[in-house]
Protein backbone atom coordinates (compact mmCIF):
# COMPACT_ATOMS: atom_id res chain seq x y z
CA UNK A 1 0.00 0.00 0.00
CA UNK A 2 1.37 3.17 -0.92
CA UNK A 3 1.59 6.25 1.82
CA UNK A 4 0.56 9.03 1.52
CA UNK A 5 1.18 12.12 2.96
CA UNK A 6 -0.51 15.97 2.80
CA UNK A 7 -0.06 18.19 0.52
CA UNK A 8 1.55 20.44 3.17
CA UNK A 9 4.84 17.88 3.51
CA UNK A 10 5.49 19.22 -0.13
CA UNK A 11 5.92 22.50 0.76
CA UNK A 12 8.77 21.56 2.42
CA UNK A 13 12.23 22.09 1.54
CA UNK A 14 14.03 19.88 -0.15
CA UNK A 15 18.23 19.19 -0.20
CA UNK A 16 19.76 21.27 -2.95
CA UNK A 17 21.57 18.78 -6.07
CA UNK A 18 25.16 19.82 -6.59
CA UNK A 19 24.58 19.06 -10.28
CA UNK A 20 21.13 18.56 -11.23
CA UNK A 21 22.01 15.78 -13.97
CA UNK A 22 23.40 13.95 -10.99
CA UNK A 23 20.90 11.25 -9.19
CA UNK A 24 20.96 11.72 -5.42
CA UNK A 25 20.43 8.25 -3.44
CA UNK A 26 19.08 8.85 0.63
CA UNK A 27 19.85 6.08 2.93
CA UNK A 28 17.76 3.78 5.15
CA UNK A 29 19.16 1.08 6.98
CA UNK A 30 18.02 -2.10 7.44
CA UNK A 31 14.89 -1.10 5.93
CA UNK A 32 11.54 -2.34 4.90
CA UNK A 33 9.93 -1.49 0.93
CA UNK A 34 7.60 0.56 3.29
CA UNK A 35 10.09 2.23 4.78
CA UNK A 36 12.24 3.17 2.00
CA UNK A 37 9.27 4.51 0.49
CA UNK A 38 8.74 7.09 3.52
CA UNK A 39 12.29 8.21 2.65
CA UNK A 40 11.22 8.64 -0.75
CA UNK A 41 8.02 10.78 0.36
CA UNK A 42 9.68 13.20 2.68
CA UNK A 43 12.27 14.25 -0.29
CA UNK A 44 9.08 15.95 -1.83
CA UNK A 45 7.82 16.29 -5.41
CA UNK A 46 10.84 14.09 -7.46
CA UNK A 47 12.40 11.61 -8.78
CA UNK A 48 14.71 10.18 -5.77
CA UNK A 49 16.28 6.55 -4.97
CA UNK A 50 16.51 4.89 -1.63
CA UNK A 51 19.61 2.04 -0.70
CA UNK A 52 19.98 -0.46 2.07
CA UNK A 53 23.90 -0.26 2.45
CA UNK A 54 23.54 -3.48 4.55
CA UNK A 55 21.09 -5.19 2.02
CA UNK A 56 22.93 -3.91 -1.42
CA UNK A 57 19.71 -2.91 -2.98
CA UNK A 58 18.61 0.62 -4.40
CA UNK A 59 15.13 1.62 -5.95
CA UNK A 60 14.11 4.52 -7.81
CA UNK A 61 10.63 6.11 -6.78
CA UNK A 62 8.77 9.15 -8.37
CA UNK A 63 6.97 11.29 -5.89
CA UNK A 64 3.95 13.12 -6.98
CA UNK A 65 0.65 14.90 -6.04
CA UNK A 66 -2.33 12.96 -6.81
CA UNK A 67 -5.54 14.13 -4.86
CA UNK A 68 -4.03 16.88 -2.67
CA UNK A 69 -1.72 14.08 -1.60
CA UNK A 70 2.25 12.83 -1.67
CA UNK A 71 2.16 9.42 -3.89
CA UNK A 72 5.19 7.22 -4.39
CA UNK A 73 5.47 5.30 -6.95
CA UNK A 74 8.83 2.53 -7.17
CA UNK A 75 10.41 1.31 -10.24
CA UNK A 76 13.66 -0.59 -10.45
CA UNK A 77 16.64 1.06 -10.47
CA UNK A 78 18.52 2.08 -14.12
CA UNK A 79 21.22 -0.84 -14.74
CA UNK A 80 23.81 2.16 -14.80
CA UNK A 81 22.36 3.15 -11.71
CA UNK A 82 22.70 -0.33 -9.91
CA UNK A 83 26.37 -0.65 -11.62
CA UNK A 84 27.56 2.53 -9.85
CA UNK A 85 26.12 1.85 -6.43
CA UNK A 86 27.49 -1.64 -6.15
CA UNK A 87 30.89 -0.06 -7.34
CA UNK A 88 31.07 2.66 -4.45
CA UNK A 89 29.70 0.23 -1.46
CA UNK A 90 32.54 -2.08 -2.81
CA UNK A 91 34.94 0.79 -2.02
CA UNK A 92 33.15 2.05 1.29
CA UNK A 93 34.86 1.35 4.66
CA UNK A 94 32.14 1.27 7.39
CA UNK A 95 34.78 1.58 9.88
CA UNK A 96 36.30 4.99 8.45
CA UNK A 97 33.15 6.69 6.31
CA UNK A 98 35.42 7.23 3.19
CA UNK A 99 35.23 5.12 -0.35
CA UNK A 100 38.81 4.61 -0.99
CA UNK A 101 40.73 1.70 -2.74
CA UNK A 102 44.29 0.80 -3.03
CA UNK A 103 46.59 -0.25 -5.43
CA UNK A 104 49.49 -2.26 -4.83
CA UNK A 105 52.70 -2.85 -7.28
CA UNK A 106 51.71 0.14 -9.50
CA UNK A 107 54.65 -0.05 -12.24
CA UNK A 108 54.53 2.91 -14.94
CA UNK A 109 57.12 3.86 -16.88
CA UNK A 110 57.81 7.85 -16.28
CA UNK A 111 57.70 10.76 -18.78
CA UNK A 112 60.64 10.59 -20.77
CA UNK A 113 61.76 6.71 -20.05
CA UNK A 114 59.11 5.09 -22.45
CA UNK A 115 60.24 2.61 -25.23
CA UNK A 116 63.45 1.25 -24.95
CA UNK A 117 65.00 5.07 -23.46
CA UNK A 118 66.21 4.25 -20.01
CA UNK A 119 63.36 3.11 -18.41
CA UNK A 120 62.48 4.25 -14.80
CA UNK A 121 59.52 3.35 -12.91
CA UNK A 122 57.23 6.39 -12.25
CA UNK A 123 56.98 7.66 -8.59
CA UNK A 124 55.87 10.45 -6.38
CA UNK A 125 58.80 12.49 -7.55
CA UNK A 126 57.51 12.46 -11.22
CA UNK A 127 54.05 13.90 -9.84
CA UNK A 128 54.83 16.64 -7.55
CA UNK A 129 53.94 19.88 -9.28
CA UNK A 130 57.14 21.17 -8.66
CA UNK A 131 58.33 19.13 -11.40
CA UNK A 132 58.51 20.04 -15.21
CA UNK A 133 57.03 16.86 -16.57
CA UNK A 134 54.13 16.51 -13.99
CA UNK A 135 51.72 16.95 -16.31
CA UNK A 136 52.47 13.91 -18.44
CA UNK A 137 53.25 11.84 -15.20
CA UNK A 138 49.88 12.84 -13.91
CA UNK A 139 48.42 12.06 -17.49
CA UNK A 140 49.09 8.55 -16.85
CA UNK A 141 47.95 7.98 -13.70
CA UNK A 142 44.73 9.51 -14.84
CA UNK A 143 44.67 7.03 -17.69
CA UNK A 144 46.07 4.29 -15.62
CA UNK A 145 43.32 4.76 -12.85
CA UNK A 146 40.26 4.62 -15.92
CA UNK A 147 41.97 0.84 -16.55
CA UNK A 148 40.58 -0.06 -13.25
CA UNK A 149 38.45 -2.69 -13.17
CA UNK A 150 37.06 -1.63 -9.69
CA UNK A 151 36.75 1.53 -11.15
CA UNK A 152 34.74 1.43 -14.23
CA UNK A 153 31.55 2.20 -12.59
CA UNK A 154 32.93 5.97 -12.55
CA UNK A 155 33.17 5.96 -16.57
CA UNK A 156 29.83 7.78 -17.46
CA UNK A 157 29.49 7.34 -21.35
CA UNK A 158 27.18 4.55 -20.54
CA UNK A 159 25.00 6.86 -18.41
CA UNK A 160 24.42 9.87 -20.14
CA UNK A 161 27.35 11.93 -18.06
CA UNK A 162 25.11 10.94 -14.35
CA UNK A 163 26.91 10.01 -11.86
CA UNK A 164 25.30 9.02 -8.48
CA UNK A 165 25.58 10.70 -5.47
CA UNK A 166 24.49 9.54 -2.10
CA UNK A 167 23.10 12.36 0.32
CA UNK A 168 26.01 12.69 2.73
CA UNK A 169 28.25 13.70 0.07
CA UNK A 170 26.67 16.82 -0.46
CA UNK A 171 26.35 17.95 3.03
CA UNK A 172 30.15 17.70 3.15
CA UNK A 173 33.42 17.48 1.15
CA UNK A 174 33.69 13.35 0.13
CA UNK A 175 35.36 11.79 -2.70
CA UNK A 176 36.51 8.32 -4.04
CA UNK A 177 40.30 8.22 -3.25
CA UNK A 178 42.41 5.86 -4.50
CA UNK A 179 45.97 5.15 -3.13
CA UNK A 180 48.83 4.10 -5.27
CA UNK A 181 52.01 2.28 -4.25
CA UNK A 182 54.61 2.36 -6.86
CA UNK A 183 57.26 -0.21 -7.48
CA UNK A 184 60.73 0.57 -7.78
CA UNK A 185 61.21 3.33 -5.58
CA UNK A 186 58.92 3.37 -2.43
CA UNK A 187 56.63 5.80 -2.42
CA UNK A 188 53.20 6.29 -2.91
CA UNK A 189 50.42 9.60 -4.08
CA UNK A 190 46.80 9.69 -3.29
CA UNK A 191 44.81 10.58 -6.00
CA UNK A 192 40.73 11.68 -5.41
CA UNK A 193 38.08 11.53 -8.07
CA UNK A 194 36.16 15.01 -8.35
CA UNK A 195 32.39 14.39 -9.26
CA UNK A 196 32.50 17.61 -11.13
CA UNK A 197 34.48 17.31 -13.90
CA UNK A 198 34.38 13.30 -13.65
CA UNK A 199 38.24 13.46 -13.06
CA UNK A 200 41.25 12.16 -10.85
CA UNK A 201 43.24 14.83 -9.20
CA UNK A 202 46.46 14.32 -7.77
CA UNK A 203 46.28 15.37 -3.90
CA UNK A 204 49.08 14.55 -2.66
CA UNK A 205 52.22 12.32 -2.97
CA UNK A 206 54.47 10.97 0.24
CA UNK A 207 58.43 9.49 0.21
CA UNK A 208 60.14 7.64 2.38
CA UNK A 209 62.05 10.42 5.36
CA UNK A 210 63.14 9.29 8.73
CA UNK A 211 60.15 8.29 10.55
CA UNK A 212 58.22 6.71 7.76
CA UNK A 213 56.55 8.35 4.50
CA UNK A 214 56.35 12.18 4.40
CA UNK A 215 54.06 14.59 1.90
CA UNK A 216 56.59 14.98 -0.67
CA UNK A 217 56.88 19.10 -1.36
CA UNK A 218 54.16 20.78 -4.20
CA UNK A 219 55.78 24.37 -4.11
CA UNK A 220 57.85 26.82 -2.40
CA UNK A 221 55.85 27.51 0.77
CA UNK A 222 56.24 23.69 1.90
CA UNK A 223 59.49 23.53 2.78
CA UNK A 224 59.12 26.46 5.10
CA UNK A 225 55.74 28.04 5.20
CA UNK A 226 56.45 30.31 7.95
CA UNK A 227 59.15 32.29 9.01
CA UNK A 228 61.81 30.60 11.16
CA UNK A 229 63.25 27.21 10.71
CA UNK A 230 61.98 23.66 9.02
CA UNK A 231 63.96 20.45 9.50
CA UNK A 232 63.85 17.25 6.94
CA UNK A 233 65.90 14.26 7.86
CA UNK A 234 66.73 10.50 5.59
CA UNK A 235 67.96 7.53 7.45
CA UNK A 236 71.90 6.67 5.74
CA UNK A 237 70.09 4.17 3.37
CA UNK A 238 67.90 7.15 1.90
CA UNK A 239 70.53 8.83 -0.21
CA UNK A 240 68.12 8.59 -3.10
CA UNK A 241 65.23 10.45 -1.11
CA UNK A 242 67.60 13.09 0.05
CA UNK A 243 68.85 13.75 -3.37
CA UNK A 244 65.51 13.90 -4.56
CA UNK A 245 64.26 16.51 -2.20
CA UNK A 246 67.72 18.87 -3.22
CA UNK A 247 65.84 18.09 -6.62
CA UNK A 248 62.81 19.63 -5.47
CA UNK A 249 64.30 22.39 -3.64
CA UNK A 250 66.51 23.47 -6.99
CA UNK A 251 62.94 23.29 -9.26
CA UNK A 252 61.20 25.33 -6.04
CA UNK A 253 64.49 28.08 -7.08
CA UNK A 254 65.77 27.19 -3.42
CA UNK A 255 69.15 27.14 -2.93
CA UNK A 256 70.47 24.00 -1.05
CA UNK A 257 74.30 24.79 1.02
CA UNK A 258 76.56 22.60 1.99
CA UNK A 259 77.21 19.01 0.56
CA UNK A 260 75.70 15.35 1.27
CA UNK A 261 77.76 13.31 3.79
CA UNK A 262 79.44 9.88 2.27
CA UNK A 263 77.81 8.02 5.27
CA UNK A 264 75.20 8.60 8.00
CA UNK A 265 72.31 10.21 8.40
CA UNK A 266 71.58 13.25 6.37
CA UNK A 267 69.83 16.28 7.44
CA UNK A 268 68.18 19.55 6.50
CA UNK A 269 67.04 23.09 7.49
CA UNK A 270 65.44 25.38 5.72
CA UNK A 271 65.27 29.03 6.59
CA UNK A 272 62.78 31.55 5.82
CA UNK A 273 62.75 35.38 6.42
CA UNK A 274 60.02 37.09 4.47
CA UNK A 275 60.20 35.11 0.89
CA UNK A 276 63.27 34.35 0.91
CA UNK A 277 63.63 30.58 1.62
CA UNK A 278 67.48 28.79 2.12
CA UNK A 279 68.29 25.15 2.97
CA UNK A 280 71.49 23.90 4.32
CA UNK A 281 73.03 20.58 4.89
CA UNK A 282 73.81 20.13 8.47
């Protein structure tokens, strides 16, 4: 039996869409066809869907006046629809909130090294956007991240450029991440998919540094973004990392003083007094 509610519960406002092409889906838990359906009423006049995140199952209503009343009507979800709700709840963590997946072994060959050049395995170095080539490097993550089988749900040519959104994610910044660990070199960047423009963005990449991965530097301000003094320190087996970040520093146009020790452990300060920015070896 369908409810109904008065006309009055129409009047009421209803969440704003962040695109309008974009499907919004409202939870209910554990719910009952009943149930979902009251969900679907108190959205107002609309087409809406309603999911069970413990069931798996989404259904489209349309919510209409009929008689001075609210009437929902359910029809089965769009296959695209179903197809791109199974795909984020396979990347949801309950335990965390956040759709994220990671990729293990990632082995791209970086700007530069493809085709029988001297190949080198892409890593967070080749993303940062202090370097010249980022834009290719970041090219092929982008491309490299599509290839996903996991991931495919996000490719909207089969739904007319929709993409679903559930409720929460417009009350507050949330996006798909996806972390990638690259082979080679350890390291690893986080990339996050942006609803808007239906793209990855790089958001950040991290190195190995004494005490574990660090974020690896995206411009001058981070590696001293206040006045005073910033310290950066590699364990004796992380020549390559400390060479790396004087890399960084000399595309940032910050001079580096002083020279690497043979052995040990290798350390940095940089300086900063107004925008003038220094590092030295100590």
């Amino acid at each position: 039996m369908k409810k109904m509610l008065w006309l009055l519960l129409a009047a009421m406002p209803i969440q704003a869409v962040a695109n309008e092409e974009d499907p919004i889906a409202y939870k209910c838990y554990y719910c009952t066809p009943d149930e979902m359906e009251e969900v679907a009423l108190a959205q107002g006049v609309g087409r809406h869907y309603v999911y069970d995140a413990e069931r798996l199952n989404i259904v489209g209503y349309t919510v209409s006046v009929q008689d001075g009343h609210l009437m929902a009507h359910a029809f089965a979800a769009e296959s695209w629809v179903k197809s791109q709700f199974l795909g984020m709840m396979a990347l949801y963590d309950p335990s965390s909130g956040v759709m994220f997946t990671g990729i293990l072994d990632v082995a791209l060959l970086a700007p530069g090294s493809e085709h029988g050049r001297n190949s080198r395995y892409l890593w967070a170095q080749d993303l940062t956007s202090l370097n010249p080539r980022h834009h290719e490097a970041r090219k092929t993550i982008r491309r490299f991240l599509g290839d996903q089988q996991n991931l495919n749900f996000l490719d909207t040519s089969v739904s007319g450029g929709k993409l679903l959104r559930f409720q929460y994610m417009l009350e507050r910044k949330h996006t798909i991440t996806a972390i990638l660990f690259f082979s080679g070199r350890n390291s690893s960047a986080t990339y996050e998919f942006d609803h808007g423009s239906r793209q990855w963005r790089h958001a950040a990449g991290y190195a190995p540094q004494q005490g574990g991965e660090r974020r690896v530097q995206e411009n001058r301000e981070d590696f001293a973004p206040i006045e005073g003094t910033n310290s950066f320190a590699f364990h004796s087996d992380q020549k390559p990392y400390a060479e790396a970040f004087i890399e960084r520093a000399a595309w940032a146009g910050i001079p580096v003083h002083g020279q690497l020790p043979t052995y040990g452990r290798m350390s940095f300060t940089c300086k900063r007094a107004a925008n003038d920015i220094q590092c030295y070896i100590d």
